[in-house]
N, C-alpha and C. Protein backbone atom coordinates (compact mmCIF):
# COMPACT_ATOMS: atom_id res chain seq x y z
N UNK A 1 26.95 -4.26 5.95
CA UNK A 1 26.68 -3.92 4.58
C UNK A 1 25.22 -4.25 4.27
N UNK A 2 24.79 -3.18 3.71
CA UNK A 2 23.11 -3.58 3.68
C UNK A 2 22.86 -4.04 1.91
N UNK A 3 22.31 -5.05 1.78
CA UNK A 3 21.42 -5.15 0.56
C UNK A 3 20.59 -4.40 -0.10
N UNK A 4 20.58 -4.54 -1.27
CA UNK A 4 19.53 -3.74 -2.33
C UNK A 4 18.84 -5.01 -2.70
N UNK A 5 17.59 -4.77 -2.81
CA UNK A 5 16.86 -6.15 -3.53
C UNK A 5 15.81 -5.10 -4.67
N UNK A 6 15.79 -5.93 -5.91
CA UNK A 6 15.38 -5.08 -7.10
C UNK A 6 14.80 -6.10 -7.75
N UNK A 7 13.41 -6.00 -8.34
CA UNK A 7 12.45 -6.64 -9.13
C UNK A 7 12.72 -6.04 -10.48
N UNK A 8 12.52 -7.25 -11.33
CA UNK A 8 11.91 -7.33 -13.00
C UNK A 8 10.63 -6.79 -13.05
N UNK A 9 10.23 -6.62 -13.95
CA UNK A 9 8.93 -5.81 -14.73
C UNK A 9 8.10 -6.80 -14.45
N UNK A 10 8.27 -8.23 -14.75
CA UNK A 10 7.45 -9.54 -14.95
C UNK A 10 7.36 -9.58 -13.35
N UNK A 11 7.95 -9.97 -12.31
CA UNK A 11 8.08 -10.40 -11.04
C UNK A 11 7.03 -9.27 -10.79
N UNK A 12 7.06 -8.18 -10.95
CA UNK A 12 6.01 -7.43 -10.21
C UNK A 12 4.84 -7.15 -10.48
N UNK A 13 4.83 -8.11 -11.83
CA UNK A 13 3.42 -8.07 -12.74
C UNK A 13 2.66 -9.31 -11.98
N UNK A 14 3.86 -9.99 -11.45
CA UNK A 14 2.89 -11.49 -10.50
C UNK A 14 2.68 -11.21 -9.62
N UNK A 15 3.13 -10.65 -8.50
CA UNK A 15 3.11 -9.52 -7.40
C UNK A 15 1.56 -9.03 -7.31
N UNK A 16 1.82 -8.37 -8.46
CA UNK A 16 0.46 -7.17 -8.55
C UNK A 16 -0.88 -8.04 -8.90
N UNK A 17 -0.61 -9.32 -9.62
CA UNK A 17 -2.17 -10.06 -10.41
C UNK A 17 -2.43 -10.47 -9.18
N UNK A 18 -1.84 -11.20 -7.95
CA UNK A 18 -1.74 -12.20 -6.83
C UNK A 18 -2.06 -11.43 -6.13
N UNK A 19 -1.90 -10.28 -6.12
CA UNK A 19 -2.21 -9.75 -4.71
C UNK A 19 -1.16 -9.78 -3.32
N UNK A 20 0.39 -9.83 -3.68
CA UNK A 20 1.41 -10.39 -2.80
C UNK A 20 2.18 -9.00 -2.67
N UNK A 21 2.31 -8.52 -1.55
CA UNK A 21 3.21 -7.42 -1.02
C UNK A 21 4.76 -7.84 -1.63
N UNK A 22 5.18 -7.19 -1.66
CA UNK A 22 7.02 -7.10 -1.81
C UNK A 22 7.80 -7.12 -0.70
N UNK A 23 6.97 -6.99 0.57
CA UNK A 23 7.89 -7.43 1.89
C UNK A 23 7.67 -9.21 1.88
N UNK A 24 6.65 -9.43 1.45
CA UNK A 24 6.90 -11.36 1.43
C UNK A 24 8.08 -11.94 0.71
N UNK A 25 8.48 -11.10 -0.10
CA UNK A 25 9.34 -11.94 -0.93
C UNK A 25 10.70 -11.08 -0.61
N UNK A 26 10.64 -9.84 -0.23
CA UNK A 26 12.44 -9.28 0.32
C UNK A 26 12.59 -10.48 1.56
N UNK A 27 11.56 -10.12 2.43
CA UNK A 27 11.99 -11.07 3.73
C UNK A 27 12.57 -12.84 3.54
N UNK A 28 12.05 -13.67 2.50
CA UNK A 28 12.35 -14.43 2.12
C UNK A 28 13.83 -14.18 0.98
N UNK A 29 14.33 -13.37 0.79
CA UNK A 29 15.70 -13.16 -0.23
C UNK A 29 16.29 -12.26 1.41
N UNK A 30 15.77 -11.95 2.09
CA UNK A 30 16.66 -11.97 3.53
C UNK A 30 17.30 -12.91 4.43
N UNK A 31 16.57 -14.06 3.90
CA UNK A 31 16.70 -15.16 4.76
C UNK A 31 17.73 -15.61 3.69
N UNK A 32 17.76 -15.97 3.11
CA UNK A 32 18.70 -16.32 1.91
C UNK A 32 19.87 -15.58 2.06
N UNK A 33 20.52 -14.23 2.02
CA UNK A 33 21.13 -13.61 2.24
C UNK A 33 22.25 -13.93 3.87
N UNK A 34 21.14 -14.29 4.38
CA UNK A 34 21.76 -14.63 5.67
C UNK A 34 22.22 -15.66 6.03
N UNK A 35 21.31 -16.77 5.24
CA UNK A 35 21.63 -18.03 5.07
C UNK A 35 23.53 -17.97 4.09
N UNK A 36 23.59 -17.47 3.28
CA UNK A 36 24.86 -17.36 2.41
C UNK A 36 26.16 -16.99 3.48
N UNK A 37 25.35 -16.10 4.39
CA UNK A 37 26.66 -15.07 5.66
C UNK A 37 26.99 -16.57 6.68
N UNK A 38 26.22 -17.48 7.01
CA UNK A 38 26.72 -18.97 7.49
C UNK A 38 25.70 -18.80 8.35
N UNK A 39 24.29 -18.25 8.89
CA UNK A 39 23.53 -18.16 9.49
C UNK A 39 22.90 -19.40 9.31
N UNK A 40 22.11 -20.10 10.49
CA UNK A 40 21.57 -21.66 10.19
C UNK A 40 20.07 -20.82 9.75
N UNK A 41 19.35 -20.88 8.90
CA UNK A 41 18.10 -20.68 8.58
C UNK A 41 17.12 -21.66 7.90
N UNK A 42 15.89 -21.69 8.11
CA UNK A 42 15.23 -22.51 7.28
C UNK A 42 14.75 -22.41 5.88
N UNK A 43 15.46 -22.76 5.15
CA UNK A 43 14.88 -21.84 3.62
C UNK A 43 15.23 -23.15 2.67
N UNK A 44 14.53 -23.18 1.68
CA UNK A 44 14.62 -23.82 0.57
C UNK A 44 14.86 -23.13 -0.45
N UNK A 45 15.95 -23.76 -0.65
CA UNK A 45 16.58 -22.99 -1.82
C UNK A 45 17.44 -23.67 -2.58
N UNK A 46 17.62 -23.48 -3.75
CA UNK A 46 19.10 -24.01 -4.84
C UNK A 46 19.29 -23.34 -5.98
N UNK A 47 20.54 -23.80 -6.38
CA UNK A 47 21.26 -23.04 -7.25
C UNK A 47 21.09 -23.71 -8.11
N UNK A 48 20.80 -23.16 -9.53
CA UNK A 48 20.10 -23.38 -10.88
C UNK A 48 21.19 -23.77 -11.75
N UNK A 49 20.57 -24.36 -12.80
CA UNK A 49 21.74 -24.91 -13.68
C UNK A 49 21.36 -24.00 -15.30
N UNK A 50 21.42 -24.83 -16.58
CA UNK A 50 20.93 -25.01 -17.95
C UNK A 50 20.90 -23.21 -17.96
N UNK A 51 19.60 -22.82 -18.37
CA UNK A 51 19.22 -21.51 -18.94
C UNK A 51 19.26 -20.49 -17.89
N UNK A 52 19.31 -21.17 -16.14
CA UNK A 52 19.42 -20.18 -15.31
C UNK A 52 20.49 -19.98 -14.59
N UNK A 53 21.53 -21.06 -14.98
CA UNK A 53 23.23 -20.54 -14.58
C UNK A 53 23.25 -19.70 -13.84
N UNK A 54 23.57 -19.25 -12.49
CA UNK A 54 23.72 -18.23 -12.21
C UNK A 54 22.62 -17.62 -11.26
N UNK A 55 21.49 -18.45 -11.44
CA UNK A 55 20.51 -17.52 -10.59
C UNK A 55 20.07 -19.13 -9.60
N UNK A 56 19.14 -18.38 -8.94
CA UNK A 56 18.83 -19.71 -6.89
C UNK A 56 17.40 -19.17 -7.10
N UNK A 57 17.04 -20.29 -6.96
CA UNK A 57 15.77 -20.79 -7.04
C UNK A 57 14.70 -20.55 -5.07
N UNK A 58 14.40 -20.12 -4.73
CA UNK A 58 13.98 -20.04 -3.76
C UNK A 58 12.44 -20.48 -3.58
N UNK A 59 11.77 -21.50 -2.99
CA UNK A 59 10.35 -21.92 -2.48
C UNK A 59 9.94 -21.28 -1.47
N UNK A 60 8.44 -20.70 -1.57
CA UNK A 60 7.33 -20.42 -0.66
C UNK A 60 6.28 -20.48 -1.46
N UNK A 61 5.98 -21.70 -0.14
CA UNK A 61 4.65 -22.19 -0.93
C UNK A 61 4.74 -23.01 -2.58
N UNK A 62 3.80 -22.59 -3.18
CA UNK A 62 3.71 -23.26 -4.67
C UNK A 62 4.22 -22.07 -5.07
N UNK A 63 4.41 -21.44 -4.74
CA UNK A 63 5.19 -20.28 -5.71
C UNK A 63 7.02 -20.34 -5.46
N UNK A 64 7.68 -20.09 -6.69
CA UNK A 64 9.09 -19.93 -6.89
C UNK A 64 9.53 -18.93 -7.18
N UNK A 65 10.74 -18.63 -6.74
CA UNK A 65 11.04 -16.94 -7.02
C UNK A 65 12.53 -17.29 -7.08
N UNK A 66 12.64 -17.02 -8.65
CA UNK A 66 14.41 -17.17 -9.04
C UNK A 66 15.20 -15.37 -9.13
N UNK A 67 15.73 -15.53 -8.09
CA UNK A 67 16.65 -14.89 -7.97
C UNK A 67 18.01 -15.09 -8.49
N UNK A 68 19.12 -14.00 -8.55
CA UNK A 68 20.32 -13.72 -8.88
C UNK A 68 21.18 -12.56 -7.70
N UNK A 69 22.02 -13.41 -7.29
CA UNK A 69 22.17 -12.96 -6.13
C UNK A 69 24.20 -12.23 -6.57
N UNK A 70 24.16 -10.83 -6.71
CA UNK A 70 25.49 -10.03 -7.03
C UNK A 70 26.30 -9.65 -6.06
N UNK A 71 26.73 -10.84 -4.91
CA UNK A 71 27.77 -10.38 -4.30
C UNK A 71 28.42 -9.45 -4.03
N UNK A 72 28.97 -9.19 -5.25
CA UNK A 72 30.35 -7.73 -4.99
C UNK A 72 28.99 -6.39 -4.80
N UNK A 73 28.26 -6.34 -5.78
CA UNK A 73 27.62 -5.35 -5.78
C UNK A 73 26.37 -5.10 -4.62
N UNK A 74 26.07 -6.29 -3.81
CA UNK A 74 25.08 -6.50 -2.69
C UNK A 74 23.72 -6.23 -2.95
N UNK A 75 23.43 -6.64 -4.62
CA UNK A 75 22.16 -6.74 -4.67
C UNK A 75 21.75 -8.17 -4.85
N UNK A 76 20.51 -8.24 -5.09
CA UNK A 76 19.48 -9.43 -5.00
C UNK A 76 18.64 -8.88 -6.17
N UNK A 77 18.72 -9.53 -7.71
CA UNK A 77 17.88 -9.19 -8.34
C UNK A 77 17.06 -10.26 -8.66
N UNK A 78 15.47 -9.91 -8.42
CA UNK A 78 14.44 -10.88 -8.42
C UNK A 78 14.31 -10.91 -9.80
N UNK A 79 14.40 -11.55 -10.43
CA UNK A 79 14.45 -11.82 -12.21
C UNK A 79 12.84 -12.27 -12.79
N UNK A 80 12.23 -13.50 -11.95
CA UNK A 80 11.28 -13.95 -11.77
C UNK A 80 10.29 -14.38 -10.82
N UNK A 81 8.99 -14.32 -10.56
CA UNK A 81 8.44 -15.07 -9.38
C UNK A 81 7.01 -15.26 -9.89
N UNK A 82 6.55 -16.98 -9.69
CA UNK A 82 5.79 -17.41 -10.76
C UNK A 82 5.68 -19.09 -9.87
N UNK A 83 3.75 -19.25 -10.17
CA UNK A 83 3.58 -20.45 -9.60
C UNK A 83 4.89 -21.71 -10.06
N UNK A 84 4.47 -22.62 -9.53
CA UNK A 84 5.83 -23.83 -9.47
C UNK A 84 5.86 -24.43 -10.98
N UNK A 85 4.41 -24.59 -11.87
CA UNK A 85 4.93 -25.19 -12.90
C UNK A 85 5.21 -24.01 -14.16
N UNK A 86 5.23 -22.65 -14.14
CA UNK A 86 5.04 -22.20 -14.67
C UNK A 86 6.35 -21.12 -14.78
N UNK A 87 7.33 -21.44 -13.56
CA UNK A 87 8.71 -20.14 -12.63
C UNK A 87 9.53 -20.31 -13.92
N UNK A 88 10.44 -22.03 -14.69
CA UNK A 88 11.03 -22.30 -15.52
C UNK A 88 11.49 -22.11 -16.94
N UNK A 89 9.72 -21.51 -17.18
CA UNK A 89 9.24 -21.21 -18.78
C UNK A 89 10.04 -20.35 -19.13
């Protein structure tokens, strides 16, 4: 079963100011993905509480990229991605 991974308006507005391809950050919500299937991978990651219920927090680098990850439906929607003190706001 293959994944869909789908960006917010904002996530690709950080994307685009940074200068960061969209294969850096699928490949990293790949690893995640795989990591979930019981694959041993190296990834930092957790699952969010308060206002982001629901969505996983993923690290590279100083940058954070909160995802929401839809099971039944096999997407990965990137909601946000935004330096470390700034991902939360």
């Amino acid at each position: 079963m293959s994944w869909r991974v789908a960006f917010s308006s904002d996530a690709l507005k950080f994307l685009a100011r940074n200068s960061i391809g969209e294969e850096v950050i699928t490949e990293k919500v790949a690893e995640a993905i795989r990591m979930f299937q019981g694959e041993r991978v190296n990834i930092h990651i957790r699952k969010l509480g308060g206002k982001w219920e629901g969505f996983y927090r993923i690290r590279k680098g100083k940058a954070r990229i909160i995802v929401e990850f839809r099971f039944e439906d096999s997407l990965a929607y990137i909601e946000r991605i935004d330096w470390r003190g700034n991902a939360y706001k």
